[in-house]
PDB file of N, CA and C in Angstrom:
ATOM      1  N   UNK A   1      80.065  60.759 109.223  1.00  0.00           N
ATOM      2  CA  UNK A   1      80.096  60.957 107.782  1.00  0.00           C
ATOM      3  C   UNK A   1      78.787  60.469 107.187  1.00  0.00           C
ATOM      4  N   UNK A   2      78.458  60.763 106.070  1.00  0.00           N
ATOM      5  CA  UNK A   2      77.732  60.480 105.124  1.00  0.00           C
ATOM      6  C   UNK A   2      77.008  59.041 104.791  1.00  0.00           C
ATOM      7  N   UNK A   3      77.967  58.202 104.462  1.00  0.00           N
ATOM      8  CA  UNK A   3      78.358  57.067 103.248  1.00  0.00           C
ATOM      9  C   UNK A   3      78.009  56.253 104.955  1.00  0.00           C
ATOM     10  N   UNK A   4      77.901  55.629 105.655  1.00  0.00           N
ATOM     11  CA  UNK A   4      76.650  54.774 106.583  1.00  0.00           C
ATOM     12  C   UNK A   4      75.455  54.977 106.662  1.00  0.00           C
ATOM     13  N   UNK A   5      75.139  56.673 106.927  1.00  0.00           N
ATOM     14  CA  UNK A   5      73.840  56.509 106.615  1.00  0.00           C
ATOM     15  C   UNK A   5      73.052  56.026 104.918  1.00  0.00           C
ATOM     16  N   UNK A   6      74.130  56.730 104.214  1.00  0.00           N
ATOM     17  CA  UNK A   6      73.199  56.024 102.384  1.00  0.00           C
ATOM     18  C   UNK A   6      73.853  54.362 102.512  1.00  0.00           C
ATOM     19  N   UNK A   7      74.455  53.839 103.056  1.00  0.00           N
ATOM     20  CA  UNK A   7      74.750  52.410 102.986  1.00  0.00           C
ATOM     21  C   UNK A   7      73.690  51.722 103.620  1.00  0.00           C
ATOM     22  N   UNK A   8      73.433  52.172 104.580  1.00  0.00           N
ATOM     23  CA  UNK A   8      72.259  51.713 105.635  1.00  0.00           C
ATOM     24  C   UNK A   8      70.812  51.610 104.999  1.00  0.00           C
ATOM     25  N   UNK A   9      70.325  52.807 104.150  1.00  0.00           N
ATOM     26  CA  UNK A   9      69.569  53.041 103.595  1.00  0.00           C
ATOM     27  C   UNK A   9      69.317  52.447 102.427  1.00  0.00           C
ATOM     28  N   UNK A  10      70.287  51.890 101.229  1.00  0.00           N
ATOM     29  CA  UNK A  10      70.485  51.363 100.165  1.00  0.00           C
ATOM     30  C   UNK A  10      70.308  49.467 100.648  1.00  0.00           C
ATOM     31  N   UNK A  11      70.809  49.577 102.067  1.00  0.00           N
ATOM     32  CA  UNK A  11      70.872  48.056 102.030  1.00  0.00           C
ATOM     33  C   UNK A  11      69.327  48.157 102.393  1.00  0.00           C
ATOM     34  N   UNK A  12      68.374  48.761 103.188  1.00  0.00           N
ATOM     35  CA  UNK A  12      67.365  48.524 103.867  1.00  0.00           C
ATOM     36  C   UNK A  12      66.585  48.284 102.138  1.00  0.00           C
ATOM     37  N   UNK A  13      66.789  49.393 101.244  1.00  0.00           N
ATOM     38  CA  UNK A  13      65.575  49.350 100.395  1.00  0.00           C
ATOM     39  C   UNK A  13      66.085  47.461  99.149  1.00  0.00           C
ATOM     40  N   UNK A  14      67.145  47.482  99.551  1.00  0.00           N
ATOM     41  CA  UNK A  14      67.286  46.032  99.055  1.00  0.00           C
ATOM     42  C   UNK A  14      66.799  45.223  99.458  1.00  0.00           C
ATOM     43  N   UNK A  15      66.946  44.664 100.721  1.00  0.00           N
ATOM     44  CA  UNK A  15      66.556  43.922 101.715  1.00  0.00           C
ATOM     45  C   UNK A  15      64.884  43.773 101.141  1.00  0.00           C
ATOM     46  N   UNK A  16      64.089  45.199 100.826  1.00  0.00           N
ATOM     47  CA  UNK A  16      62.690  44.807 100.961  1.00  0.00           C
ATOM     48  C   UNK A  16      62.457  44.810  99.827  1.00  0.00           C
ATOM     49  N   UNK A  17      63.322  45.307  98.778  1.00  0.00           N
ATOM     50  CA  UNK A  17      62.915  44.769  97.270  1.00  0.00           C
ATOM     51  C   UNK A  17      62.818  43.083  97.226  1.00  0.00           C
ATOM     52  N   UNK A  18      64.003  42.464  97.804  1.00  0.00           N
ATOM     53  CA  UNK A  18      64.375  41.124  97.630  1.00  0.00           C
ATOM     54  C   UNK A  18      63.191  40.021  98.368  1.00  0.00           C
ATOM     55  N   UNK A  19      62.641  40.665  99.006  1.00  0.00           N
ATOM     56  CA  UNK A  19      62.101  40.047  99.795  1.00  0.00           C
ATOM     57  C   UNK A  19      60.366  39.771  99.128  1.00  0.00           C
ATOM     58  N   UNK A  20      60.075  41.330  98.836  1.00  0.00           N
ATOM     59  CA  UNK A  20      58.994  41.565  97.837  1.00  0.00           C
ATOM     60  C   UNK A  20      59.422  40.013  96.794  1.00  0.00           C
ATOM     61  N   UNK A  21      60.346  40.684  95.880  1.00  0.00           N
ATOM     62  CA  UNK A  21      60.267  39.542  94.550  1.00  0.00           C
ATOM     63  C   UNK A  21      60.562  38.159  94.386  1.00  0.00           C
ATOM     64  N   UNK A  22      61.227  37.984  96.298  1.00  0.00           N
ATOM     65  CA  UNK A  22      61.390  36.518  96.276  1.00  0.00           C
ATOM     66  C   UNK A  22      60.111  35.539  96.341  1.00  0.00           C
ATOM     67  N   UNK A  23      58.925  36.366  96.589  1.00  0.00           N
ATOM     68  CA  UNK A  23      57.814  35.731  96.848  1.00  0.00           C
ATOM     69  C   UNK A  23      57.722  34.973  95.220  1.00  0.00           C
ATOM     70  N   UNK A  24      58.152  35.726  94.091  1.00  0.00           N
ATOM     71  CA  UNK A  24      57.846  35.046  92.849  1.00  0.00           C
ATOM     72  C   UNK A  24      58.703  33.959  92.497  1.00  0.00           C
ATOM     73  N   UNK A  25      60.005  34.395  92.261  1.00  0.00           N
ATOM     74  CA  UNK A  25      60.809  33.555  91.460  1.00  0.00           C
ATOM     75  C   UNK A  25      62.119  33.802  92.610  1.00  0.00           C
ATOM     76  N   UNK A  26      62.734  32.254  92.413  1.00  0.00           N
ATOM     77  CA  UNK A  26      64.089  32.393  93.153  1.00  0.00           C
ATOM     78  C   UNK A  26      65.631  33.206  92.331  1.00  0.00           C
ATOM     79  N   UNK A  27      65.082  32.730  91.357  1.00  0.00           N
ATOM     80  CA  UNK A  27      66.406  33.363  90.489  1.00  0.00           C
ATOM     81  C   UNK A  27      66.138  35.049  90.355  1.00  0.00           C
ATOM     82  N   UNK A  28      64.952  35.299  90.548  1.00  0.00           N
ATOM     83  CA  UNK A  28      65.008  36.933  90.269  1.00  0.00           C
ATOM     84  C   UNK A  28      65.215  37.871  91.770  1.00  0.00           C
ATOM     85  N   UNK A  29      65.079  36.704  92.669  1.00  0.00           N
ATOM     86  CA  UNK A  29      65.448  37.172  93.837  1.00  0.00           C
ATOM     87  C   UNK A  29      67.313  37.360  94.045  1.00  0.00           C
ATOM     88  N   UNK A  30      67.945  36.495  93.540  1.00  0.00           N
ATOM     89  CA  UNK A  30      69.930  36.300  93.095  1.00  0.00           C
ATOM     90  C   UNK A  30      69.676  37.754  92.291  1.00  0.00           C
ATOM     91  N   UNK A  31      68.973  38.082  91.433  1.00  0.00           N
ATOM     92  CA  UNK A  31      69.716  38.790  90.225  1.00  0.00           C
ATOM     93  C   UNK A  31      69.501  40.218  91.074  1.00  0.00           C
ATOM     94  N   UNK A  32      68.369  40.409  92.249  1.00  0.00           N
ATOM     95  CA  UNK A  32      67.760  41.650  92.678  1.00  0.00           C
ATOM     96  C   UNK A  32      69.137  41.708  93.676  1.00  0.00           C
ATOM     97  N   UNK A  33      69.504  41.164  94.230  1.00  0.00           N
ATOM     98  CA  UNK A  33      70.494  40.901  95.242  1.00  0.00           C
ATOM     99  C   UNK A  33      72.228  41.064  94.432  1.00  0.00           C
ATOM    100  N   UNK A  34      72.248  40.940  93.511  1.00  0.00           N
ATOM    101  CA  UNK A  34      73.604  41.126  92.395  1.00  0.00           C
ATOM    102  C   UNK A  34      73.592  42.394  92.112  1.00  0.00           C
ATOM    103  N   UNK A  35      72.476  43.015  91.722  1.00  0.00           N
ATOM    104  CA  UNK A  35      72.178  44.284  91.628  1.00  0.00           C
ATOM    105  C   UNK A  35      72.275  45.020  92.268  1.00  0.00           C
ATOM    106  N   UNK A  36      71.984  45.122  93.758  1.00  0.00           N
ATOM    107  CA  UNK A  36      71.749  45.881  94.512  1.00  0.00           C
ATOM    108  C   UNK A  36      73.527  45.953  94.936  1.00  0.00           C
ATOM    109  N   UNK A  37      73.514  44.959  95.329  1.00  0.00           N
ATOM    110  CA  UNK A  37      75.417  44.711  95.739  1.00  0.00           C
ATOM    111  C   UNK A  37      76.010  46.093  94.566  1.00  0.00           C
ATOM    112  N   UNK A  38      75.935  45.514  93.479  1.00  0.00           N
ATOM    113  CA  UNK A  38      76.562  46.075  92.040  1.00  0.00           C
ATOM    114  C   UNK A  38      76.189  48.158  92.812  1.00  0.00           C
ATOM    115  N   UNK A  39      74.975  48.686  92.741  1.00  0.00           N
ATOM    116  CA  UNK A  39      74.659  49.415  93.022  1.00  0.00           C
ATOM    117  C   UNK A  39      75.106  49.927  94.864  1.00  0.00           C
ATOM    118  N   UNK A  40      75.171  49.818  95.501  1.00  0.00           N
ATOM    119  CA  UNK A  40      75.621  49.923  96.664  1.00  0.00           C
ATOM    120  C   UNK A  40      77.093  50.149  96.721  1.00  0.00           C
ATOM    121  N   UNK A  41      77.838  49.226  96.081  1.00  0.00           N
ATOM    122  CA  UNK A  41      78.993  49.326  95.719  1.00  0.00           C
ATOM    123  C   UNK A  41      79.346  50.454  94.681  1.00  0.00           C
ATOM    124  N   UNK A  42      79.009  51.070  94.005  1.00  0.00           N
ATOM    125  CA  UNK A  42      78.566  52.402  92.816  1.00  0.00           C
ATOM    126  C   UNK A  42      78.677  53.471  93.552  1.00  0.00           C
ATOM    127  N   UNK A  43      77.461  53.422  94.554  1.00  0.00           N
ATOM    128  CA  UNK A  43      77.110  54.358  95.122  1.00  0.00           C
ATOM    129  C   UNK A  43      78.311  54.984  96.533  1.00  0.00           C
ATOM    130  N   UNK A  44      78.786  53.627  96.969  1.00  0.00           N
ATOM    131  CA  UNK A  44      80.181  54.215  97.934  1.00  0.00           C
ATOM    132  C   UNK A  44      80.902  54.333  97.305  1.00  0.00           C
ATOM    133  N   UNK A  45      81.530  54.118  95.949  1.00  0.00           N
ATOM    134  CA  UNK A  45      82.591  54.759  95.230  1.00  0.00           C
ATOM    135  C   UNK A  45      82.463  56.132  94.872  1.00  0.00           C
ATOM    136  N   UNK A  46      81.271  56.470  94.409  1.00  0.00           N
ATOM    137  CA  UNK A  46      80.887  57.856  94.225  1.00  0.00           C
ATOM    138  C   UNK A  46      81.039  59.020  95.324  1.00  0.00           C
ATOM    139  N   UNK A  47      80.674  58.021  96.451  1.00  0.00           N
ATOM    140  CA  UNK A  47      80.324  59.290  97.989  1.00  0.00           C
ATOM    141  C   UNK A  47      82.212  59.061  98.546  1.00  0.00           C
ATOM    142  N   UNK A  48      82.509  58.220  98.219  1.00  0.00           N
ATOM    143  CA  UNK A  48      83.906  58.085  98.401  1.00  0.00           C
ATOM    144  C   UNK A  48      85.386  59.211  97.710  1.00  0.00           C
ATOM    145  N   UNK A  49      84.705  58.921  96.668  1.00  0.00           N
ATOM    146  CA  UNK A  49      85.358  59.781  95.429  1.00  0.00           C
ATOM    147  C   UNK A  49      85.259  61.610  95.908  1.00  0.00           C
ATOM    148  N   UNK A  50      83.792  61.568  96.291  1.00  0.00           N
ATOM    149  CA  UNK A  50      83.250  63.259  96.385  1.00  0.00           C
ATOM    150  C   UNK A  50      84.170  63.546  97.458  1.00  0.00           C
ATOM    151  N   UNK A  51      84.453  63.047  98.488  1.00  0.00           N
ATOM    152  CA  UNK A  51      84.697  63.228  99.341  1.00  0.00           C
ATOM    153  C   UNK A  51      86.219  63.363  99.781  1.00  0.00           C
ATOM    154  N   UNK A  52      87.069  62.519  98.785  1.00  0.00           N
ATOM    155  CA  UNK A  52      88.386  62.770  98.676  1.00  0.00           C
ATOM    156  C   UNK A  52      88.487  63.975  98.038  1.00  0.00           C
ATOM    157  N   UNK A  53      87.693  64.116  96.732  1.00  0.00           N
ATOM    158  CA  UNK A  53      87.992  65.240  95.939  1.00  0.00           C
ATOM    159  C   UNK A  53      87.651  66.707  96.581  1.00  0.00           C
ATOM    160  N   UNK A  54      86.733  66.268  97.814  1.00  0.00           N
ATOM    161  CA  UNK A  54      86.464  67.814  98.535  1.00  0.00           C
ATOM    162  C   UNK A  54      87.497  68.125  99.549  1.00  0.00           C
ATOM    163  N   UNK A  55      88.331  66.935 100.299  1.00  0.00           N
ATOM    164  CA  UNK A  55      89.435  67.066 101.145  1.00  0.00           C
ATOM    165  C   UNK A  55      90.799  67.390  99.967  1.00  0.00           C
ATOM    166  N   UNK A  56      90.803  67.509  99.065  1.00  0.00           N
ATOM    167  CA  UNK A  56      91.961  67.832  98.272  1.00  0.00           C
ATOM    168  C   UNK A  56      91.543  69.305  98.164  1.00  0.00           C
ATOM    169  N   UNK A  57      90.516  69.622  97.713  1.00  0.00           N
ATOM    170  CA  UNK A  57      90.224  70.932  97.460  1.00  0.00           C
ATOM    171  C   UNK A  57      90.261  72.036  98.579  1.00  0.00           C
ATOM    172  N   UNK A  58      89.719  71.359  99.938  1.00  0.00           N
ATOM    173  CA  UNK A  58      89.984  72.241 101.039  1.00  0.00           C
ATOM    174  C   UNK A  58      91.875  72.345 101.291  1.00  0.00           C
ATOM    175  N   UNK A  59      92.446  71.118 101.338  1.00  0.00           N
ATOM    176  CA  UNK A  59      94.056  71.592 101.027  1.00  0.00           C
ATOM    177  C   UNK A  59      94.646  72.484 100.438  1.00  0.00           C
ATOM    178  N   UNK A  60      94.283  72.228  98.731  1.00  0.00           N
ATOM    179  CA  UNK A  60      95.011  73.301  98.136  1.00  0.00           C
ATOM    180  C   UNK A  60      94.605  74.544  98.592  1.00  0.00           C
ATOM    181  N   UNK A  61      93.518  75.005  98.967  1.00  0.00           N
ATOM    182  CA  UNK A  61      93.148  76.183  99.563  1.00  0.00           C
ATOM    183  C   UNK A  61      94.026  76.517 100.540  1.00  0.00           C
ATOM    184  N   UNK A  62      94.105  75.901 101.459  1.00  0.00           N
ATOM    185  CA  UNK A  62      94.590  75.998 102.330  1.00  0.00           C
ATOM    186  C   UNK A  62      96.011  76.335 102.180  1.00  0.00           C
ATOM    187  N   UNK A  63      96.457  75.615 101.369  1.00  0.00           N
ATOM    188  CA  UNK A  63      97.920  75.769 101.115  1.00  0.00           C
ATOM    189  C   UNK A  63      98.340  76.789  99.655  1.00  0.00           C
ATOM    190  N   UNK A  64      97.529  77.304  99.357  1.00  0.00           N
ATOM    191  CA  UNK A  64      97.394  78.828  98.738  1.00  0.00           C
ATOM    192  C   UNK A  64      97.367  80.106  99.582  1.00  0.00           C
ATOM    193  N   UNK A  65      96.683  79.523 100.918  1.00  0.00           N
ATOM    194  CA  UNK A  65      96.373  80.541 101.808  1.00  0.00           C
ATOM    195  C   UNK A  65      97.805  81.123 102.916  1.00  0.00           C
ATOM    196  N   UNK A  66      98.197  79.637 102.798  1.00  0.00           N
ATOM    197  CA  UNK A  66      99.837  79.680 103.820  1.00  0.00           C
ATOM    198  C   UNK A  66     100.698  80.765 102.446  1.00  0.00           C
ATOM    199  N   UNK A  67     100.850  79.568 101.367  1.00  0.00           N
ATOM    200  CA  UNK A  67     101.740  80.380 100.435  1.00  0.00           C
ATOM    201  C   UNK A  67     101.919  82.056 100.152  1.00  0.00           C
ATOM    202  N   UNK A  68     100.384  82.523 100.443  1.00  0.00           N
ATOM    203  CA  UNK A  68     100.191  83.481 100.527  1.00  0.00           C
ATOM    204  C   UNK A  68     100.614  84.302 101.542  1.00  0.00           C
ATOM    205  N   UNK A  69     100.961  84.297 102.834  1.00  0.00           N
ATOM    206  CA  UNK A  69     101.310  84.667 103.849  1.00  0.00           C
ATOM    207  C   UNK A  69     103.025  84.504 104.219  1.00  0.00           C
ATOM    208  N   UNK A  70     103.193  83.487 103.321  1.00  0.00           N
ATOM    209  CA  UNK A  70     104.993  83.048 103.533  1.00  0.00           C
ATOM    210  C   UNK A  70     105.221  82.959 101.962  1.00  0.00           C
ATOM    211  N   UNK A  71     104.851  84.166 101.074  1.00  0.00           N
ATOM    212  CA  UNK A  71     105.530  84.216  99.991  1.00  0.00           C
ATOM    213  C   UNK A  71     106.865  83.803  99.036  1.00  0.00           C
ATOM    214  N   UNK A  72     107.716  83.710 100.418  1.00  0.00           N
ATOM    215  CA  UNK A  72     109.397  83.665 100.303  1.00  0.00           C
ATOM    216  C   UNK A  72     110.042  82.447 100.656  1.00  0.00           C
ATOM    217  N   UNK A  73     108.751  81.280 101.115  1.00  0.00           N
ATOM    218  CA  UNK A  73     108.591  80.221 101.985  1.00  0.00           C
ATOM    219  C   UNK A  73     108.300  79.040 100.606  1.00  0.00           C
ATOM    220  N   UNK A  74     108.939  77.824 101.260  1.00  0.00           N
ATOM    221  CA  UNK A  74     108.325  76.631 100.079  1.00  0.00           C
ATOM    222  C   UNK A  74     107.024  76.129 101.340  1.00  0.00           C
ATOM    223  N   UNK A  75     106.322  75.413 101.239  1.00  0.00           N
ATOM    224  CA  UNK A  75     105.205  75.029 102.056  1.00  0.00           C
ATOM    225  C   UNK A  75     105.094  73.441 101.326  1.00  0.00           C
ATOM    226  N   UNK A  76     105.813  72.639 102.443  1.00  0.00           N
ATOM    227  CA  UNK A  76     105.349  70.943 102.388  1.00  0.00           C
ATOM    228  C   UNK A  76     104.154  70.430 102.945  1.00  0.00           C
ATOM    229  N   UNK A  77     103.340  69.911 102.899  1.00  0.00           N
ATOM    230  CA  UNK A  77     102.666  69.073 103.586  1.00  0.00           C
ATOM    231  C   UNK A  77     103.118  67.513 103.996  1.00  0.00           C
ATOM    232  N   UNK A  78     102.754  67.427 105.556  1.00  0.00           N
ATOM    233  CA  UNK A  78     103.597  66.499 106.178  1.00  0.00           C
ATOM    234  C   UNK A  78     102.595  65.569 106.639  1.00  0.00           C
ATOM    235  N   UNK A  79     102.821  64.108 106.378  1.00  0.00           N
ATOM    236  CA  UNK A  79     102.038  63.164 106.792  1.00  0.00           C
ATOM    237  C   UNK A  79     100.791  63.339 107.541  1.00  0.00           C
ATOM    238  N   UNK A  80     101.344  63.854 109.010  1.00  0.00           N
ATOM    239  CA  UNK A  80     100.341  64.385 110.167  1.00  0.00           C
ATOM    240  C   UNK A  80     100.013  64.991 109.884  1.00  0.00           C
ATOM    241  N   UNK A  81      99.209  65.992 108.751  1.00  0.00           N
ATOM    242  CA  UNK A  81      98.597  66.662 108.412  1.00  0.00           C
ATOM    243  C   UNK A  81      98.800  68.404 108.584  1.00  0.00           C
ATOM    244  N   UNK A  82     100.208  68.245 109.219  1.00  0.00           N
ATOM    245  CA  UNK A  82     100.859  69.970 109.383  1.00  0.00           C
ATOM    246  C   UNK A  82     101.276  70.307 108.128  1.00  0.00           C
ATOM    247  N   UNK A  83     101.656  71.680 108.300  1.00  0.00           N
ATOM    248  CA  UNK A  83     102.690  71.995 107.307  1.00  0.00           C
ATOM    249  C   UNK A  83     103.882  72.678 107.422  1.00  0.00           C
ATOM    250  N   UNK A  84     104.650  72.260 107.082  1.00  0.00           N
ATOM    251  CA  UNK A  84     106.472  73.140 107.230  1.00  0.00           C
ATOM    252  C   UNK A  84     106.673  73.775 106.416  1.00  0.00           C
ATOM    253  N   UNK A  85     106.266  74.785 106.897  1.00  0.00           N
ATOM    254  CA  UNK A  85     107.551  76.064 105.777  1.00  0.00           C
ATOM    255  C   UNK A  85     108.883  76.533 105.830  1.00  0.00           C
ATOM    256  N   UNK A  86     109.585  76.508 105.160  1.00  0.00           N
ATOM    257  CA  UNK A  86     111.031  75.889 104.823  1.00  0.00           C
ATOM    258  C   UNK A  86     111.751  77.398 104.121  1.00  0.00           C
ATOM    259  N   UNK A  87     112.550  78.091 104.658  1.00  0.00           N
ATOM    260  CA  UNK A  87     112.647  79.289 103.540  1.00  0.00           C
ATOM    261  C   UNK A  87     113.627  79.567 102.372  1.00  0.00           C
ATOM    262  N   UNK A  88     113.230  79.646 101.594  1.00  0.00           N
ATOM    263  CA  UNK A  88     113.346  79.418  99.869  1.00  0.00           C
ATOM    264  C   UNK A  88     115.215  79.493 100.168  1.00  0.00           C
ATOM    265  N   UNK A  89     115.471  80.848 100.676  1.00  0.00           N
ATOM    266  CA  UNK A  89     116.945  81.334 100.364  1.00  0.00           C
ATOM    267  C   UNK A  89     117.933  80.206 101.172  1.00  0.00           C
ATOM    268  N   UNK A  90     117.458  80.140 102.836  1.00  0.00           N
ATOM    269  CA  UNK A  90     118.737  79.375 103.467  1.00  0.00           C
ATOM    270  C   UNK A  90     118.016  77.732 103.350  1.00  0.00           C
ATOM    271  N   UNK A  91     116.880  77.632 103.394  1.00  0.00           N
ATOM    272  CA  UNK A  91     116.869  76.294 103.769  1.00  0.00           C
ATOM    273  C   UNK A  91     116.478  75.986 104.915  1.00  0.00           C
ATOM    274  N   UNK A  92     116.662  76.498 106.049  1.00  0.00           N
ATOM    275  CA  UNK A  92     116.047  76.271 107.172  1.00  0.00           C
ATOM    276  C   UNK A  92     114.709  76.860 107.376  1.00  0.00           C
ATOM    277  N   UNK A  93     113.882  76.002 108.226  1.00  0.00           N
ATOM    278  CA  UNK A  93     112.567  75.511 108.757  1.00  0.00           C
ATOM    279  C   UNK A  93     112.184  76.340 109.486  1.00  0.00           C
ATOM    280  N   UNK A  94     111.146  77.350 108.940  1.00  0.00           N
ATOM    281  CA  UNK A  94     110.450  78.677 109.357  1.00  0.00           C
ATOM    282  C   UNK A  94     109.899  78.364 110.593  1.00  0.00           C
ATOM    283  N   UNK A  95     109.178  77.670 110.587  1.00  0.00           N
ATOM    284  CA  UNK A  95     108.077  77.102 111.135  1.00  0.00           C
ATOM    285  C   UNK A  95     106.855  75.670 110.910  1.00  0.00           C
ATOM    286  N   UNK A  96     106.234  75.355 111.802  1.00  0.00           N
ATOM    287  CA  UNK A  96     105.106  73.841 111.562  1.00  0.00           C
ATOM    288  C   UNK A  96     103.964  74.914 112.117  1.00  0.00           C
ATOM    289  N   UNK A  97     103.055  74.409 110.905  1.00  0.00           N
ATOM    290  CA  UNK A  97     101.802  74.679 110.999  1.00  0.00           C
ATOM    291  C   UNK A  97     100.593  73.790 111.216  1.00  0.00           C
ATOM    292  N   UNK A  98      99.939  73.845 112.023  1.00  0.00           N
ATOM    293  CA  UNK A  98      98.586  73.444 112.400  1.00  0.00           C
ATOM    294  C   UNK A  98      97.912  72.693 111.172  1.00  0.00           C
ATOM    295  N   UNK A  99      97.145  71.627 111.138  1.00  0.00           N
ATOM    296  CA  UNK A  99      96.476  71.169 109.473  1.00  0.00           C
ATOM    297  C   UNK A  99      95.728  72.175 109.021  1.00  0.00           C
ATOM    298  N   UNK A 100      94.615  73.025 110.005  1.00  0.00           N
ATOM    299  CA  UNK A 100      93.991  74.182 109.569  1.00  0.00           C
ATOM    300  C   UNK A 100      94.285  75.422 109.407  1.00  0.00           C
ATOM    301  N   UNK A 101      96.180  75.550 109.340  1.00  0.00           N
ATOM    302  CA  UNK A 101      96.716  76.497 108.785  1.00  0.00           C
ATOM    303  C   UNK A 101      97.276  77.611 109.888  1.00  0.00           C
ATOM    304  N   UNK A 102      96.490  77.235 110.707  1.00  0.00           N
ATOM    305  CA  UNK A 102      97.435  78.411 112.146  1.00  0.00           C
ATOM    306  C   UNK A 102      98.593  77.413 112.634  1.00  0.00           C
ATOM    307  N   UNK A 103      99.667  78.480 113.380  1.00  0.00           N
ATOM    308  CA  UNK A 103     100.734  78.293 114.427  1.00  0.00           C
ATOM    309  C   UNK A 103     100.415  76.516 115.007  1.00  0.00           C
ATOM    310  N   UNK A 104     100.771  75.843 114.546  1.00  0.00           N
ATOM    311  CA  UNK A 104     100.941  74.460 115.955  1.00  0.00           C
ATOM    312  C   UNK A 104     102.257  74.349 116.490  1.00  0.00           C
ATOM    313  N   UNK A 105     101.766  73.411 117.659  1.00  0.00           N
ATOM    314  CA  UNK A 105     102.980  73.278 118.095  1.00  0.00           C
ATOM    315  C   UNK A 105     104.372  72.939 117.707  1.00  0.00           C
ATOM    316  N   UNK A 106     105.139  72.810 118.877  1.00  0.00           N
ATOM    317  CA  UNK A 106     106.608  72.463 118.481  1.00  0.00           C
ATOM    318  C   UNK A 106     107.398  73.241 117.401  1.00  0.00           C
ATOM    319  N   UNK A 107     108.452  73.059 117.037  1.00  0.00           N
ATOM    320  CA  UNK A 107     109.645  74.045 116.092  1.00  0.00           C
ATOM    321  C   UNK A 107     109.764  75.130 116.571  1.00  0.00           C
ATOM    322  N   UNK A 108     110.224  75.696 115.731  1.00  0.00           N
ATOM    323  CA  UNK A 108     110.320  77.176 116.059  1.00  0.00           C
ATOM    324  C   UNK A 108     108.966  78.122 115.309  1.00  0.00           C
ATOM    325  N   UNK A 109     107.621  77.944 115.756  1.00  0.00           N
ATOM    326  CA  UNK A 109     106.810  78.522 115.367  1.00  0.00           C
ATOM    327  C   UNK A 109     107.618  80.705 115.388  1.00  0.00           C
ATOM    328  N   UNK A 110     106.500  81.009 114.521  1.00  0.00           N
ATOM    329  CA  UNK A 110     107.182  82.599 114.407  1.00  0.00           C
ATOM    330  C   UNK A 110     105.747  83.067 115.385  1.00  0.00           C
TER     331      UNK A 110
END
Protein backbone atom coordinates (compact mmCIF):
# COMPACT_ATOMS: atom_id res chain seq x y z
CA UNK A 1 0.00 0.00 0.00
CA UNK A 2 0.62 3.53 -0.18
CA UNK A 3 0.52 5.19 3.39
CA UNK A 4 4.44 3.50 4.43
CA UNK A 5 5.91 4.73 1.74
CA UNK A 6 4.41 8.71 2.42
CA UNK A 7 4.96 7.81 6.25
CA UNK A 8 8.49 6.92 5.60
CA UNK A 9 8.97 9.89 3.57
CA UNK A 10 7.16 12.52 5.86
CA UNK A 11 9.13 11.11 8.82
CA UNK A 12 12.56 11.31 6.80
CA UNK A 13 11.81 15.09 5.74
CA UNK A 14 11.12 15.72 9.60
CA UNK A 15 13.88 14.08 10.93
CA UNK A 16 16.08 16.62 8.69
CA UNK A 17 14.02 19.64 9.24
CA UNK A 18 14.53 18.99 13.10
CA UNK A 19 17.80 18.45 12.94
CA UNK A 20 18.56 21.55 10.56
CA UNK A 21 16.69 23.91 13.29
CA UNK A 22 17.92 22.21 16.29
CA UNK A 23 21.25 23.66 15.53
CA UNK A 24 19.43 27.12 16.64
CA UNK A 25 17.04 26.93 19.32
CA UNK A 26 15.88 23.94 21.47
CA UNK A 27 12.36 24.89 21.81
CA UNK A 28 11.90 25.39 18.03
CA UNK A 29 13.32 22.11 17.57
CA UNK A 30 9.87 20.52 20.21
CA UNK A 31 7.57 22.79 18.19
CA UNK A 32 9.20 21.39 14.53
CA UNK A 33 8.73 17.89 15.98
CA UNK A 34 4.81 18.67 17.33
CA UNK A 35 4.26 19.70 13.98
CA UNK A 36 5.44 17.29 12.02
CA UNK A 37 3.74 14.49 14.38
CA UNK A 38 0.43 16.88 14.02
CA UNK A 39 1.07 16.65 10.11
CA UNK A 40 2.01 13.00 9.60
CA UNK A 41 -0.80 12.13 11.58
CA UNK A 42 -3.19 14.47 8.95
CA UNK A 43 -1.66 13.04 6.32
CA UNK A 44 -2.49 9.08 7.33
CA UNK A 45 -5.93 10.07 8.10
CA UNK A 46 -6.37 11.45 4.72
CA UNK A 47 -4.57 8.39 2.75
CA UNK A 48 -6.61 6.32 5.21
CA UNK A 49 -9.91 7.90 4.58
CA UNK A 50 -9.18 7.78 0.47
CA UNK A 51 -8.75 4.53 0.72
CA UNK A 52 -11.72 3.24 2.66
CA UNK A 53 -13.80 5.49 0.57
CA UNK A 54 -12.31 3.78 -2.68
CA UNK A 55 -12.93 0.12 -1.13
CA UNK A 56 -16.64 1.16 -0.50
CA UNK A 57 -16.96 2.40 -3.92
CA UNK A 58 -15.44 -0.67 -5.62
CA UNK A 59 -18.29 -2.69 -3.43
CA UNK A 60 -21.18 -0.92 -4.28
CA UNK A 61 -20.16 -1.50 -7.81
CA UNK A 62 -19.76 -4.57 -7.39
CA UNK A 63 -22.83 -5.23 -5.73
CA UNK A 64 -24.86 -3.29 -8.45
CA UNK A 65 -23.18 -5.56 -10.78
CA UNK A 66 -24.44 -8.96 -8.86
CA UNK A 67 -27.91 -7.15 -8.36
CA UNK A 68 -27.90 -6.78 -11.81
CA UNK A 69 -27.50 -10.32 -12.84
CA UNK A 70 -29.83 -11.76 -9.88
CA UNK A 71 -32.53 -9.17 -10.32
CA UNK A 72 -35.09 -11.37 -8.33
CA UNK A 73 -32.26 -11.99 -5.71
CA UNK A 74 -31.62 -9.82 -2.31
CA UNK A 75 -27.60 -9.71 -2.31
CA UNK A 76 -25.93 -9.60 1.44
CA UNK A 77 -22.53 -9.02 1.95
CA UNK A 78 -20.89 -11.40 4.36
CA UNK A 79 -18.08 -10.74 6.72
CA UNK A 80 -15.53 -12.87 4.55
CA UNK A 81 -16.00 -10.74 1.99
CA UNK A 82 -18.52 -13.11 -0.25
CA UNK A 83 -21.78 -12.52 -1.14
CA UNK A 84 -25.15 -14.54 -0.69
CA UNK A 85 -27.87 -14.19 -2.76
CA UNK A 86 -30.94 -15.16 -1.13
CA UNK A 87 -34.17 -15.29 -3.44
CA UNK A 88 -36.65 -12.55 -2.86
CA UNK A 89 -39.89 -15.05 -3.25
CA UNK A 90 -38.88 -18.39 -1.12
CA UNK A 91 -36.09 -17.33 0.92
CA UNK A 92 -33.70 -19.79 0.22
CA UNK A 93 -29.94 -19.25 -0.64
CA UNK A 94 -29.26 -19.03 -4.43
CA UNK A 95 -25.92 -19.13 -4.13
CA UNK A 96 -22.15 -17.59 -2.37
CA UNK A 97 -20.26 -15.50 -4.37
CA UNK A 98 -16.60 -14.89 -4.67
CA UNK A 99 -15.61 -11.06 -3.08
CA UNK A 100 -14.86 -10.20 -6.81
CA UNK A 101 -18.25 -11.20 -7.76
CA UNK A 102 -17.81 -14.64 -9.62
CA UNK A 103 -19.10 -18.27 -8.48
CA UNK A 104 -16.96 -19.24 -5.08
CA UNK A 105 -16.95 -21.97 -3.45
CA UNK A 106 -19.19 -24.08 -1.33
CA UNK A 107 -23.35 -23.80 -1.30
CA UNK A 108 -25.12 -24.48 -3.89
CA UNK A 109 -23.33 -22.23 -6.41
CA UNK A 110 -25.71 -22.07 -9.88
Amino acid sequence: MLLPEILASCLLVVSLLASLISRFSSWSTVAVVLGSLFLVGTVACVVSALASALRARQRDHIRAAIESRYPDARVDGLSTGHWLITDRASGHTRCELAPHGGVGSGWNAE
